[in-house]
C-alpha atoms as a PDB file:
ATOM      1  CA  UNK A   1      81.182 121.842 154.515  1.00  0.00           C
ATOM      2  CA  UNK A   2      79.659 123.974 151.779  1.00  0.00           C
ATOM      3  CA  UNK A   3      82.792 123.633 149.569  1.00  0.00           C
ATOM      4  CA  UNK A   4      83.167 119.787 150.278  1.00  0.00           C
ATOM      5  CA  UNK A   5      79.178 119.434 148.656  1.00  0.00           C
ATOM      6  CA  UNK A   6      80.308 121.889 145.430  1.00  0.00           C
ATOM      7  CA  UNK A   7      83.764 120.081 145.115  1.00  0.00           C
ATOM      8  CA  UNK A   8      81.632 116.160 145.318  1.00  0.00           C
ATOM      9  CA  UNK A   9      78.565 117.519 143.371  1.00  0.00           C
ATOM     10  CA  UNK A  10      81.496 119.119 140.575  1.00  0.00           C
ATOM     11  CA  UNK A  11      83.429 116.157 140.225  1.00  0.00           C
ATOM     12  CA  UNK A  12      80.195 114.090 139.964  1.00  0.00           C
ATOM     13  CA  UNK A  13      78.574 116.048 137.308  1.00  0.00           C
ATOM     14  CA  UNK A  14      82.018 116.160 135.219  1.00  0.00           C
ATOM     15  CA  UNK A  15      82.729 112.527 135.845  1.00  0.00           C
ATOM     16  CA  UNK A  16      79.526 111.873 133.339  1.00  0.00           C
ATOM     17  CA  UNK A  17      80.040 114.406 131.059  1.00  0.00           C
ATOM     18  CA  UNK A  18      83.447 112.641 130.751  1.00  0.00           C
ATOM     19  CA  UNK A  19      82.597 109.169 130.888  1.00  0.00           C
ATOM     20  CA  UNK A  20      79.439 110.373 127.940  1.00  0.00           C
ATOM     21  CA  UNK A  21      81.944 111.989 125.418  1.00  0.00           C
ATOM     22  CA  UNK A  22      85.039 109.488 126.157  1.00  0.00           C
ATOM     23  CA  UNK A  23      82.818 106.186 125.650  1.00  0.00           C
ATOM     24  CA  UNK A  24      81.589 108.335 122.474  1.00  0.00           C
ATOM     25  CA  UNK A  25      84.604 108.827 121.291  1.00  0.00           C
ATOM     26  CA  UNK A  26      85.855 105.419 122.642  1.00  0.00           C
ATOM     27  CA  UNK A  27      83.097 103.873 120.120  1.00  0.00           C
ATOM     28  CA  UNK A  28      83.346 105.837 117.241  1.00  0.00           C
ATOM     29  CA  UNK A  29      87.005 105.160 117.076  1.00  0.00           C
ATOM     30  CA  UNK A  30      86.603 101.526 117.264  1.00  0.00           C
ATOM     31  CA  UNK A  31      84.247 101.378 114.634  1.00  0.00           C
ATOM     32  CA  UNK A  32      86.147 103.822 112.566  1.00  0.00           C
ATOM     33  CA  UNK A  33      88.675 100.896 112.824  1.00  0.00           C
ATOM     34  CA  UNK A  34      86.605  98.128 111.996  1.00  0.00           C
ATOM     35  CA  UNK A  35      85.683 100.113 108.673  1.00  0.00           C
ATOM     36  CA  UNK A  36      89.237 100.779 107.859  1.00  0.00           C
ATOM     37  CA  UNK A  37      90.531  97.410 108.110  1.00  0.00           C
ATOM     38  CA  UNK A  38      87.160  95.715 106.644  1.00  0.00           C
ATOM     39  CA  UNK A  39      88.207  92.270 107.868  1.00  0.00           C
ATOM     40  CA  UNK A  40      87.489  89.073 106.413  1.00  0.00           C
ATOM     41  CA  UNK A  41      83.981  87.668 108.542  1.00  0.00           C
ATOM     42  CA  UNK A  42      82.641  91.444 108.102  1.00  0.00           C
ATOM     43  CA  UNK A  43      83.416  91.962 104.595  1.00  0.00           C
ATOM     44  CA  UNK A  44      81.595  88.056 104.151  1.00  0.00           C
ATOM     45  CA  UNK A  45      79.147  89.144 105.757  1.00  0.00           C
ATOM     46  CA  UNK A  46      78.417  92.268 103.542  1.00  0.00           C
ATOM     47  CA  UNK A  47      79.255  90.045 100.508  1.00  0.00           C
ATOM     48  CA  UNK A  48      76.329  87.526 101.915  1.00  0.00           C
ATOM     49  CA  UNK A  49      73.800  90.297 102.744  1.00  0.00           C
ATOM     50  CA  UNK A  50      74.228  91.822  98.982  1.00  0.00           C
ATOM     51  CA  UNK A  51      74.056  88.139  97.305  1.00  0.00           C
ATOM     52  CA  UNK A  52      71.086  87.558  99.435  1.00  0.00           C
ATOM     53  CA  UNK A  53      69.209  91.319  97.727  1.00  0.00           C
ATOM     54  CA  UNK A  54      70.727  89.634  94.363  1.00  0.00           C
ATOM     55  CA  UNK A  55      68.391  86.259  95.106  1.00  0.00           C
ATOM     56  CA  UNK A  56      65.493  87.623  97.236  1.00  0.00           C
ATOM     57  CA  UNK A  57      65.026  90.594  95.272  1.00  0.00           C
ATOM     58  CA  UNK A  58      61.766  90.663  92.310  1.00  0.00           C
ATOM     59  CA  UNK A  59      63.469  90.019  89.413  1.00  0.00           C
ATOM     60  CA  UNK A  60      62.373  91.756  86.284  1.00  0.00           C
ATOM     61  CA  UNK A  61      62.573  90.998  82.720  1.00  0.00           C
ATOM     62  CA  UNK A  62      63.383  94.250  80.605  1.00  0.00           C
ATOM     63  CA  UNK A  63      61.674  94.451  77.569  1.00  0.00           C
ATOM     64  CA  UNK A  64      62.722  97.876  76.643  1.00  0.00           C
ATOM     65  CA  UNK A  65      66.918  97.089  77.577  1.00  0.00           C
ATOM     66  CA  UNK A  66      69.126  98.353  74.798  1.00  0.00           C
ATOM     67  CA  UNK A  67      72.511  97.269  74.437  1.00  0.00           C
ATOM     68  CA  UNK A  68      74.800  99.495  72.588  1.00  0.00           C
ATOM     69  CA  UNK A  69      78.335  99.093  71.056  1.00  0.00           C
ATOM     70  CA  UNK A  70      80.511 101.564  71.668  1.00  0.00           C
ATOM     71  CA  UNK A  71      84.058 100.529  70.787  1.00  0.00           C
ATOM     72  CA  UNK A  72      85.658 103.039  68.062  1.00  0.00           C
ATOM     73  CA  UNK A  73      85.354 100.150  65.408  1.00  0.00           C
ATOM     74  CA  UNK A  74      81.401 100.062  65.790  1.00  0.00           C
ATOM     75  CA  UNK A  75      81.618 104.456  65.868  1.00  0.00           C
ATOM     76  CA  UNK A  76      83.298 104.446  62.835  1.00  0.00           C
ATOM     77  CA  UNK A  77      81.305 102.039  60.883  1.00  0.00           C
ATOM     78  CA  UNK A  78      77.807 103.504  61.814  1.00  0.00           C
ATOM     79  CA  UNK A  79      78.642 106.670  63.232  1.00  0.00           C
ATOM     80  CA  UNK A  80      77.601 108.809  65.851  1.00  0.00           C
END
């Protein structure tokens, strides 16, 4: 009888632990996936969620932006 109660109470106990780490794994792997093959509505909707920081987000007028020219012609004529 005593053995019957350990074997149930065992098998029990495991069968979470197992069930815990395989949906873990389960769901990591899936999303692992979903990353790797970025498809189309995600990547939109990353796309959308960065043009909507781009509109929604303060927008700032410099006034102490610099642009500088660095192609080799510019180097050249005024140096470094």
């Amino acid at each position: 009888m005593y053995d019957i109660l350990y074997t149930l109470k065992y098998s029990i106990r495991m069968s979470k632990i197992l069930t815990n780490t395989w949906a873990v794994c389960l769901t990591l792997v899936i999303l692992l996936l979903i990353k790797w093959v970025d498809p189309t509505p995600i990547q939109s909707v990353k796309l959308t969620t960065f043009d909507s920081y781009q509109k929604f987000g303060e927008h700032l007028d410099s006034k102490s932006l610099i642009l500088l020219d660095l192609s080799d012609k510019a180097l050249t004529k005024g140096g470094q």
